[in-house]
Protein backbone atom coordinates (compact mmCIF):
# COMPACT_ATOMS: atom_id res chain seq x y z
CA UNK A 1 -114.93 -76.01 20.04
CA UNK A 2 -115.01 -72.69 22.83
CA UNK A 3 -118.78 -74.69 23.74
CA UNK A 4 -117.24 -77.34 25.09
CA UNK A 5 -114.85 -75.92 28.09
CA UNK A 6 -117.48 -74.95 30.39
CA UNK A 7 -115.30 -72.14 32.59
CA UNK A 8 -116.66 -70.08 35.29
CA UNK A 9 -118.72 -67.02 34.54
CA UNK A 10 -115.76 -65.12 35.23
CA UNK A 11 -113.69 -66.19 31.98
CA UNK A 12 -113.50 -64.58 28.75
CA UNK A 13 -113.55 -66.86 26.05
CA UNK A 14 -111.08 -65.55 23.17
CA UNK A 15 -110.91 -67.99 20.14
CA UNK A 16 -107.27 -67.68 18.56
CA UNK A 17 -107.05 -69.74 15.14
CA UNK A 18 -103.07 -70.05 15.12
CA UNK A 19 -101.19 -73.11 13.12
CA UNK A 20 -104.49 -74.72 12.96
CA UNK A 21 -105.15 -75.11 16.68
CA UNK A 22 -107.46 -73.52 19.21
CA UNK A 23 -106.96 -71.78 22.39
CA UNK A 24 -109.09 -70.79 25.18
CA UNK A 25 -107.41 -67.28 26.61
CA UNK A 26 -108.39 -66.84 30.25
CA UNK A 27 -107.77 -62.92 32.18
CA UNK A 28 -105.05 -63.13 34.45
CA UNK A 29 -103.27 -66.29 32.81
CA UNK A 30 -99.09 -66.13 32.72
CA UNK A 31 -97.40 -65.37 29.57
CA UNK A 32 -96.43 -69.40 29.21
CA UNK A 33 -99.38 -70.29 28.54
CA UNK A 34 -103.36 -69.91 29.36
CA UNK A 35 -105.51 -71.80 32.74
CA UNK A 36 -108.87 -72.70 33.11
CA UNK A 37 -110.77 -71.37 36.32
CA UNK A 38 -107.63 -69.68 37.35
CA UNK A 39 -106.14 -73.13 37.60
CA UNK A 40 -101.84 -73.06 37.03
CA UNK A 41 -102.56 -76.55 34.93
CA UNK A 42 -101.73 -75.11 31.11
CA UNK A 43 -104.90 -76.37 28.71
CA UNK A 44 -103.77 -79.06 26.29
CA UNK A 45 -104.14 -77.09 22.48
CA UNK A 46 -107.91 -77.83 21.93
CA UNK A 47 -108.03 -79.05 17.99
CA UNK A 48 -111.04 -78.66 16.53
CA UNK A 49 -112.37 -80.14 13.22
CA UNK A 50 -111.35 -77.67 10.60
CA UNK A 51 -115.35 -77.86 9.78
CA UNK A 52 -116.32 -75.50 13.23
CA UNK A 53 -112.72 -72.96 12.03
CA UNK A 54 -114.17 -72.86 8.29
CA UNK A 55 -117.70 -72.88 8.42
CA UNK A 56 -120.27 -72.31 5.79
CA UNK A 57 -118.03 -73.96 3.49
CA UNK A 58 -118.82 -76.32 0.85
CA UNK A 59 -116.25 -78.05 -1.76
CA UNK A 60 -117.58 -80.18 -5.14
CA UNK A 61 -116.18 -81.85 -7.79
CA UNK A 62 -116.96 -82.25 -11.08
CA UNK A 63 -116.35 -85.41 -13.07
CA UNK A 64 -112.99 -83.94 -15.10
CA UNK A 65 -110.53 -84.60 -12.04
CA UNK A 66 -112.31 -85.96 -8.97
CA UNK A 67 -108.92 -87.13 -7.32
CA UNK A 68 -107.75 -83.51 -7.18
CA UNK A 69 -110.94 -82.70 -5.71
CA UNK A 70 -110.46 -85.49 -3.29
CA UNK A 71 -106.42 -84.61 -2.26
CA UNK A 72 -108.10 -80.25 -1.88
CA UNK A 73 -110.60 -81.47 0.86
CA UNK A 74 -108.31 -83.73 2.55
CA UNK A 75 -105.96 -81.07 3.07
CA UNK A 76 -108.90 -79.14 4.31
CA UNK A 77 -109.91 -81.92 6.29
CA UNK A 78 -113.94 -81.78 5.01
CA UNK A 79 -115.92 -83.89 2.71
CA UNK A 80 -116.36 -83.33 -1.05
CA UNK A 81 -120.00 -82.43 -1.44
CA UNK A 82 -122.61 -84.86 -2.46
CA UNK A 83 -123.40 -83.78 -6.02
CA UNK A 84 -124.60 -86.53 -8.63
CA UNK A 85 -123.97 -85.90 -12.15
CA UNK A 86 -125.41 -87.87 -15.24
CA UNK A 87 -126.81 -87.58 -18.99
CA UNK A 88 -129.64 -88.24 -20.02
CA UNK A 89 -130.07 -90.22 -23.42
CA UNK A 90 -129.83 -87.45 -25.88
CA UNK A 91 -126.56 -86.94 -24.07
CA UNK A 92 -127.73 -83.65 -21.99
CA UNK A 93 -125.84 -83.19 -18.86
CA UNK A 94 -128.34 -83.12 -15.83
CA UNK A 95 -126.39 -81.94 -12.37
CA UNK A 96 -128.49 -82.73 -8.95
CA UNK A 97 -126.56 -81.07 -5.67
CA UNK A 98 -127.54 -83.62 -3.29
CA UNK A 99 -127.48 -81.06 -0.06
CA UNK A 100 -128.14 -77.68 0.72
CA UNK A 101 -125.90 -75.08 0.06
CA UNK A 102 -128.19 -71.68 1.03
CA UNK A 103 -126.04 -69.31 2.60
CA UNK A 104 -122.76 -71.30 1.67
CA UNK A 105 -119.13 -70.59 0.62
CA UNK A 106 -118.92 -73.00 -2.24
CA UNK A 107 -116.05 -74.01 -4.64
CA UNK A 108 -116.20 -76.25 -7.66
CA UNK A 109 -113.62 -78.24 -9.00
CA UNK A 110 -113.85 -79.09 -12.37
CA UNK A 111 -110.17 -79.44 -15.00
CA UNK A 112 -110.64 -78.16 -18.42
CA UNK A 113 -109.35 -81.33 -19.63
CA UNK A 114 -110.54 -84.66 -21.22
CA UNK A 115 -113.79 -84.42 -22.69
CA UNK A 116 -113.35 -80.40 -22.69
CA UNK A 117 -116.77 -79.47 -23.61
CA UNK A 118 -119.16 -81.80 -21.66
CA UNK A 119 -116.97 -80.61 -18.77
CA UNK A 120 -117.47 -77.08 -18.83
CA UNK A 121 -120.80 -77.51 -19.74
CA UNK A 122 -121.15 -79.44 -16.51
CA UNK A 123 -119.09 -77.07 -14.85
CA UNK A 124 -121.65 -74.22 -16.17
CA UNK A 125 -124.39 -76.34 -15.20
CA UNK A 126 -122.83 -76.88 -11.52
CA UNK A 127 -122.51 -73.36 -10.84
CA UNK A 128 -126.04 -71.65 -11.81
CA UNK A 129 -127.48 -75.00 -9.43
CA UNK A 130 -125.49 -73.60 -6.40
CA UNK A 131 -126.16 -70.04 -7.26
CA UNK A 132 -130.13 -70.37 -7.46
CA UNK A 133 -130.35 -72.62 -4.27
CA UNK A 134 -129.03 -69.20 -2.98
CA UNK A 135 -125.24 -70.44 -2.44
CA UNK A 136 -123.62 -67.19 -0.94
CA UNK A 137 -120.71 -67.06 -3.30
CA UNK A 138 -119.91 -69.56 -5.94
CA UNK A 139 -115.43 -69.88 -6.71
CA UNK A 140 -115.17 -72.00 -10.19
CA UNK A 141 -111.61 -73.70 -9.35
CA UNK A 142 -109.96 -74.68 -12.87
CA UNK A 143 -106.74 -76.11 -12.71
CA UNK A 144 -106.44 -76.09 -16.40
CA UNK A 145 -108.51 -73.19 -18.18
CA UNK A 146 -110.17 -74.56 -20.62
CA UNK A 147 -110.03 -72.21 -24.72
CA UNK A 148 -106.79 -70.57 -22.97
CA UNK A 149 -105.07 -70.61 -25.92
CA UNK A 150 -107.85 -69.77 -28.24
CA UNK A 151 -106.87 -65.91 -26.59
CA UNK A 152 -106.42 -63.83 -29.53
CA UNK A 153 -107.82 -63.25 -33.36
CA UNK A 154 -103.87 -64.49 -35.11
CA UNK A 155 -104.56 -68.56 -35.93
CA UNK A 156 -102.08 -70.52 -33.70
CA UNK A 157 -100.36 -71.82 -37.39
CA UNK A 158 -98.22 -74.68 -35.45
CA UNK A 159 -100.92 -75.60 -33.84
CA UNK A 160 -102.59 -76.31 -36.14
CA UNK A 161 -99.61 -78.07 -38.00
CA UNK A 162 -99.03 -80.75 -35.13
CA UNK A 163 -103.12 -81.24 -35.58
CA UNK A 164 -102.97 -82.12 -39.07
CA UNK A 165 -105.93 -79.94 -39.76
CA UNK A 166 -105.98 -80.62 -43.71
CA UNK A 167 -108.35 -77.75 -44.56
CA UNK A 168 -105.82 -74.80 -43.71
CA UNK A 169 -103.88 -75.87 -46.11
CA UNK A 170 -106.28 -74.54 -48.68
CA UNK A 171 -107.48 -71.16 -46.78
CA UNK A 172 -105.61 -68.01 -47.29
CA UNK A 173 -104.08 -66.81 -44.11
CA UNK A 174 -105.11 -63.06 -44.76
CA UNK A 175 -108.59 -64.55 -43.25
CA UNK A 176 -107.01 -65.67 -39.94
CA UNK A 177 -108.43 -62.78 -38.48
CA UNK A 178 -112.01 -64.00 -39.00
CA UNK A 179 -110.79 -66.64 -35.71
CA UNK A 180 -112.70 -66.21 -32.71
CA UNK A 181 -111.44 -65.41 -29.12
CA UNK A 182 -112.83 -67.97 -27.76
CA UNK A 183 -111.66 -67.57 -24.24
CA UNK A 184 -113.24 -64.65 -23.82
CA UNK A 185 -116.45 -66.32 -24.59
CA UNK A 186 -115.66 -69.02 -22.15
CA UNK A 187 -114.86 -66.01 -19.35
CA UNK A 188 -118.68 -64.47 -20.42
CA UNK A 189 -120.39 -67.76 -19.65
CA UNK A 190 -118.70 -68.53 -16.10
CA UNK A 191 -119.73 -64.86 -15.13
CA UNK A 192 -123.28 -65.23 -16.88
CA UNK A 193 -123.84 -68.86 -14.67
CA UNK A 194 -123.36 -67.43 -11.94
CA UNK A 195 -119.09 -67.55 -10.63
CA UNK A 196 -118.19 -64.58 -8.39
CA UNK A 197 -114.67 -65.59 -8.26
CA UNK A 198 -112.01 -67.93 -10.20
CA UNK A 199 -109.37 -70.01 -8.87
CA UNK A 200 -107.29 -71.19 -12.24
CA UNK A 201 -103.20 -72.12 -12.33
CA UNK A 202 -100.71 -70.46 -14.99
CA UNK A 203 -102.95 -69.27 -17.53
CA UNK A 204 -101.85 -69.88 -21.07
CA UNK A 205 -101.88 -65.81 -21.51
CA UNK A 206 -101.99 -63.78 -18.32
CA UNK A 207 -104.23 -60.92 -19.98
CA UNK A 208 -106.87 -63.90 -20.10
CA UNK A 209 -107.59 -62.19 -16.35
CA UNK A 210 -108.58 -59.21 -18.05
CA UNK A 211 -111.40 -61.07 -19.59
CA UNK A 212 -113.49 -61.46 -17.14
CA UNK A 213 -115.39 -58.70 -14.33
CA UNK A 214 -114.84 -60.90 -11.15
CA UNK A 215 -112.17 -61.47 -9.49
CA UNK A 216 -109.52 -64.11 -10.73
CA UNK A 217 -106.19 -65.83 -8.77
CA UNK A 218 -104.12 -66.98 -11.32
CA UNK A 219 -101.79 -69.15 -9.14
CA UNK A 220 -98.22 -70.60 -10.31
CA UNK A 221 -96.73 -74.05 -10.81
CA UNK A 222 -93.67 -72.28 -10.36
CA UNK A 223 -93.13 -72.64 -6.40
CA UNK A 224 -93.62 -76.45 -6.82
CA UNK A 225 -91.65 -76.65 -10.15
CA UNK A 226 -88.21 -75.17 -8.49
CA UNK A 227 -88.87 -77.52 -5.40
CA UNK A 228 -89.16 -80.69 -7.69
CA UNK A 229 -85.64 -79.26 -9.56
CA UNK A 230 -83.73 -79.37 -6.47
CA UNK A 231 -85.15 -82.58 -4.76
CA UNK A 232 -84.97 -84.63 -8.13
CA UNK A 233 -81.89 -83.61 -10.38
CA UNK A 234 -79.11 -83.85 -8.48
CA UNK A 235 -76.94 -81.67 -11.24
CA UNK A 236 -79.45 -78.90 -10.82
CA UNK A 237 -76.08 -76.27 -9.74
CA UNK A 238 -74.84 -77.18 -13.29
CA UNK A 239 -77.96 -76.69 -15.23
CA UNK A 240 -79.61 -74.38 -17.89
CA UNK A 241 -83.14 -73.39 -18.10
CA UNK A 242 -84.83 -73.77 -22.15
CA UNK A 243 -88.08 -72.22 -23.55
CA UNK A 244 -89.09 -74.21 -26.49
CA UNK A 245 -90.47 -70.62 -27.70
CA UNK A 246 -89.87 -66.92 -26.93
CA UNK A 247 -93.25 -66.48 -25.93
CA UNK A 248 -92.18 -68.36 -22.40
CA UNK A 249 -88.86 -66.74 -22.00
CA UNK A 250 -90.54 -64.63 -18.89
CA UNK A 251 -91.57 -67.58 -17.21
CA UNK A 252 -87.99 -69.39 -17.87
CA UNK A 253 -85.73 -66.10 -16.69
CA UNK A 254 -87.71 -66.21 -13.53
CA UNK A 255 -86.85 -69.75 -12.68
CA UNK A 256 -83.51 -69.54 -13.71
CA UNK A 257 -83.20 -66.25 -11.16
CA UNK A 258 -84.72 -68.37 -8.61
CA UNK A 259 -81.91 -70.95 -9.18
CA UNK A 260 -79.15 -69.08 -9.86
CA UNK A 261 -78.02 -70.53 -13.16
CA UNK A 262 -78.36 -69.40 -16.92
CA UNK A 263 -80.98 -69.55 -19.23
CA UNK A 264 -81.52 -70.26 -22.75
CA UNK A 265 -84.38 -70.28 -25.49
CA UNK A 266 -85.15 -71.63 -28.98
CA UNK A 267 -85.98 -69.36 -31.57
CA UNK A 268 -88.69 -70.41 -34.40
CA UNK A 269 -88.78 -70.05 -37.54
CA UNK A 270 -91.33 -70.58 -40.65
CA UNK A 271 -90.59 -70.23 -44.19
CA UNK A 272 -94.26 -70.14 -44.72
CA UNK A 273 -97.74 -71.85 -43.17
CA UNK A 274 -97.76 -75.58 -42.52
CA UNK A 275 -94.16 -76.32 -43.27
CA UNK A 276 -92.21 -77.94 -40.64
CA UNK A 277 -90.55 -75.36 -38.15
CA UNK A 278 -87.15 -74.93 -38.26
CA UNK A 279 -85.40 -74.13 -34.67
CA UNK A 280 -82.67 -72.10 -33.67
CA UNK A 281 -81.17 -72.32 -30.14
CA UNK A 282 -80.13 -69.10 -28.40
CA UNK A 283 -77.81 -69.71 -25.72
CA UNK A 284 -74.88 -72.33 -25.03
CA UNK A 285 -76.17 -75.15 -23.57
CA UNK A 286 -73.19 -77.26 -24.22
CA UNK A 287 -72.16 -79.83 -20.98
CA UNK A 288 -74.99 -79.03 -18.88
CA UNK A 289 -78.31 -80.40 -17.89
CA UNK A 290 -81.31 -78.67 -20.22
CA UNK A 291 -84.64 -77.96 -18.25
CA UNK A 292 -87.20 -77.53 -20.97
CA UNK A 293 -90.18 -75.22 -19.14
CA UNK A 294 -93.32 -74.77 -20.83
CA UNK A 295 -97.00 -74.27 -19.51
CA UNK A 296 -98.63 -76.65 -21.16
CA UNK A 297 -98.02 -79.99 -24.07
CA UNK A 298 -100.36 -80.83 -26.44
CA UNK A 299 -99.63 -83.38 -29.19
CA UNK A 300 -95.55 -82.60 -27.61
CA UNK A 301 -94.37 -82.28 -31.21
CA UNK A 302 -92.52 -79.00 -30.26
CA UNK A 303 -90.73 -80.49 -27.04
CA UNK A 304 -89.69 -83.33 -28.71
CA UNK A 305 -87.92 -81.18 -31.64
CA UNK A 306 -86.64 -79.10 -29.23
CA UNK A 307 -85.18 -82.26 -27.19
CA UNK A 308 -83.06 -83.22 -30.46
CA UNK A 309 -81.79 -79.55 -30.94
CA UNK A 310 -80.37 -79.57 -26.98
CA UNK A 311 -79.02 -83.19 -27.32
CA UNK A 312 -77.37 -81.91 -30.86
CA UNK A 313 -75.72 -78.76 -28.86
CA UNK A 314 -74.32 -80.51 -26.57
CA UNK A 315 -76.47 -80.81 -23.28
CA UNK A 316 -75.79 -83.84 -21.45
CA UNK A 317 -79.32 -84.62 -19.94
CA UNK A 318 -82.73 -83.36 -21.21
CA UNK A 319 -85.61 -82.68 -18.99
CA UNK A 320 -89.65 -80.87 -19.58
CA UNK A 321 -91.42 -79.47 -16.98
CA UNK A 322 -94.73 -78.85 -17.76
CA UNK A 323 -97.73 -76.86 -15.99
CA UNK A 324 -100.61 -78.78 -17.90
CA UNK A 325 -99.69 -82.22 -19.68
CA UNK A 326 -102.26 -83.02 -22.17
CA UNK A 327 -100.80 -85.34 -24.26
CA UNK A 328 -103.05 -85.71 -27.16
CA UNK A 329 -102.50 -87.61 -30.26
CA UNK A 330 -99.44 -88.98 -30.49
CA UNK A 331 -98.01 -87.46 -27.54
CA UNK A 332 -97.28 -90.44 -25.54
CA UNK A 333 -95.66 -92.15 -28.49
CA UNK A 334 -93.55 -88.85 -29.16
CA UNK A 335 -92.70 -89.17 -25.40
CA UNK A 336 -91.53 -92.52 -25.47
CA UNK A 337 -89.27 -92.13 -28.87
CA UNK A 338 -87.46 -89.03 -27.17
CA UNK A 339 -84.25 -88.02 -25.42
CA UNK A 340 -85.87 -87.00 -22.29
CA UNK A 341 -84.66 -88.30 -18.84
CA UNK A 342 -88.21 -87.36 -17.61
CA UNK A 343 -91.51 -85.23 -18.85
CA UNK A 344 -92.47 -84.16 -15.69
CA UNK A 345 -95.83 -82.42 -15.09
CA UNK A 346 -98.21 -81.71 -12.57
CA UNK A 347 -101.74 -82.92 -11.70
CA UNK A 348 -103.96 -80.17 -13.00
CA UNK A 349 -105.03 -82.72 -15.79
CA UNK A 350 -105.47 -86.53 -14.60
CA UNK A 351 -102.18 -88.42 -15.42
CA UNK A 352 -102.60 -91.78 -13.91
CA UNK A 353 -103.45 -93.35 -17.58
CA UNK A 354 -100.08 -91.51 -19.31
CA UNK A 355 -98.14 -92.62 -16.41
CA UNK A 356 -98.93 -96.07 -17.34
CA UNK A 357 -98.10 -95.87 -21.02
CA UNK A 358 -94.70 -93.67 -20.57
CA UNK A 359 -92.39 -94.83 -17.66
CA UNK A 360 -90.91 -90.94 -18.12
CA UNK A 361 -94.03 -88.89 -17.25
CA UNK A 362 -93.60 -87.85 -13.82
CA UNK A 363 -95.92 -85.92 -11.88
CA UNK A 364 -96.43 -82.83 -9.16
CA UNK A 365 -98.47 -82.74 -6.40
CA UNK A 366 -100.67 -79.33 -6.40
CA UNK A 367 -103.50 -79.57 -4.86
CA UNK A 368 -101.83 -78.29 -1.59
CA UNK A 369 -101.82 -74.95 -3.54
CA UNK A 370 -105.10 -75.36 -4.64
CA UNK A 371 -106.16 -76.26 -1.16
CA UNK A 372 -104.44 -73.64 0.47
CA UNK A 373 -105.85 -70.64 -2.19
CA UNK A 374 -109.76 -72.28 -1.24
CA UNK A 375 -108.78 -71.74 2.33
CA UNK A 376 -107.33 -68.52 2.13
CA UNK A 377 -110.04 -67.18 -0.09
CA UNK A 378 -112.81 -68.74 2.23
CA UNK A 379 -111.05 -66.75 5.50
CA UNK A 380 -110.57 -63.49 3.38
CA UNK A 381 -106.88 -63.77 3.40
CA UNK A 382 -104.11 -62.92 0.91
CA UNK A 383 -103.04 -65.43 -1.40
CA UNK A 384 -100.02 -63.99 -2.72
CA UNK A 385 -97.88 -66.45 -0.57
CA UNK A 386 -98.62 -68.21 -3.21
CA UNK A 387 -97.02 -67.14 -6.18
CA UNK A 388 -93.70 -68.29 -4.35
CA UNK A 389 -93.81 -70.45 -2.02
CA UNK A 390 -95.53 -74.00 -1.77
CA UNK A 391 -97.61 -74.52 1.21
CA UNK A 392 -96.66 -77.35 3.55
């Protein structure tokens, strides 16, 4: 902290926030490096707690993913606000923040995952609490949006397949367009509670942005995914890049650019509603390693089908990489019966439990990115770094 060099009245006191260190700049000091009272000694780099270089700041979690919470603020290097959440008995969620936030930058983390809506209710709750104790801006940070795929009026049919929802069965699909976009609604209510900003990672559909009138940094798991391919399959020169659908053959050219190698994708196709997908593979995949890339698994029943069709074409190893894993249903059972070397996926949903039940879920580290967007975003700095590179 400058306050605690006491130089002469004759020094300037310049504060220089480089690589996360201090310096005190004194007139007259050599290009090596600055003195102190015109002294030749060179100042030892003065740290400071990253509290005094980011102040007004103020970081909570909700209960969907409090270990991601935890691993943003360490990299920080701050304290996860005191906030105590509970229901009462006719199961409404009551939110207390237990210190003042008046005048504060403040960021809530809170996963659309698990119990999806007691958690954005919470989250909902969280934010018009910080934004009426006159919080100075409020950033919702949602690692995994929650309705993201609810994004347009056409029913998800496979979907609702792998669900086992009964009832379509009997409902003509020239109604589907009675369906709701429900994550639009979900973009009305963060806006109406108060957000002035969102912090979210690979949105289901990128136009989901468009849905909402404050600002929005959609980061990618894409940076961390390519770093993971080249520290963890060793054949990664001789492999091919899979979407298990053509609506994700964007996301796979760009990683197989990135890597230098080919890239393939698996065409479906329905005779009619609710009979099992057949799948055609569009590329030659034939004596290579297969990277299945997808944003997000659900019940898995597509990645798993997909797995066969690459083992049947020849690929020699089978791997997923997935933005949001979460393995619903009979996912982890699907997991376990498959070809896959390893399902690997990253901690915007809490994975410790499907860890446990499948020795071949895997799992990325993000909330470096997460922490690094909160900083950036706090210090009115870019975060386009970002979108291709992982922060160290």
């Amino acid at each position: 902290m400058v306050t605690s060099v006491t130089p002469n009245r004759s020094v300037i006191g310049r504060a220089i926030d480089q690589h996360c260190q201090f310096y005190i700049v004194v007139p007259g000091a050599s290009q090596s490096g600055p003195t102190l009272n015109n002294s030749p000694t060179k100042l030892k780099e003065l740290q400071i707690d990253l509290e005094v270089r980011m102040p007004n700041i103020k970081v909570f979690s909700g209960t969907s993913h409090p270990d991601l919470a935890q691993g943003i603020v360490d990299r920080l290097g701050i304290d996860v606000g005191k906030v105590v959440t509970k229901k009462f008995s006719n199961l409404e969620t009551c939110v207390e923040i237990g210190e003042s936030v008046r005048g504060e930058d403040v960021y809530i983390v809170q996963s659309g995952s698990g119990e999806v809506n007691d958690n954005l209710m919470e989250l909902l709750i969280m934010i018009n609490a910080c934004k009426i104790a006159s919080a100075c801006r409020v950033t919702a940070v949602i690692p995994c949006f929650p309705y993201a795929r609810q994004d347009k009026k056409d029913k998800n049919m496979e979907t609702d397949k792998e669900r086992h929802i009964e009832k379509w069965k009997s409902i003509e699909w020239k109604f589907r367009s009675r369906a709701p976009i429900s994550a639009k609604l979900v973009a009305n209510m963060l806006s109406v509670a108060g957000a002035d900003h969102i912090i979210t990672m690979d949105l289901h559909a990128s136009q989901i942005q468009g849905f909402f009138d404050i600002p929005v940094d959609n980061l990618y798991a894409e940076p961390a995914v390519l770093k993971w391919i080249k520290e963890n399959i060793v054949e990664w020169r001789n492999s091919i890049i899979v979407s298990p659908d053509a609506g994700g053959a964007k996301r796979v050219t760009s990683i197989a650019d990135r890597l230098n190698v080919e890239f393939a994708l698996i065409h479906k196709e329905r005779k009619k509603a609710n009979e099992v997908a057949s799948m055609v593979l569009v590329g030659d995949v034939k004596d290579r390693v297969a990277i299945l890339v997808d944003d997000m698994a659900d019940t898995c029943g597509t990645i798993c089908h997909a797995a066969e069709k690459l083992m049947e074409a020849g690929a020699t190893k089978v791997y997923a990489i997935l933005t949001h894993g979460i393995f619903s249903g009979p996912a982890i059972s699907r997991i376990n019966n498959a070809c896959f070397e390893a399902v690997v996926v990253t901690n915007t949903i809490p994975q410790d439990q499907h860890m446990q039940q499948c020795n071949k879920v895997q799992c990325i580290d993000v909330s470096m990115m997460f922490a690094e967007a909160v900083r950036r975003t706090h210090n009115g700095e870019s975060v386009s770094y970002l979108f291709s590179n992982v922060p160290y």
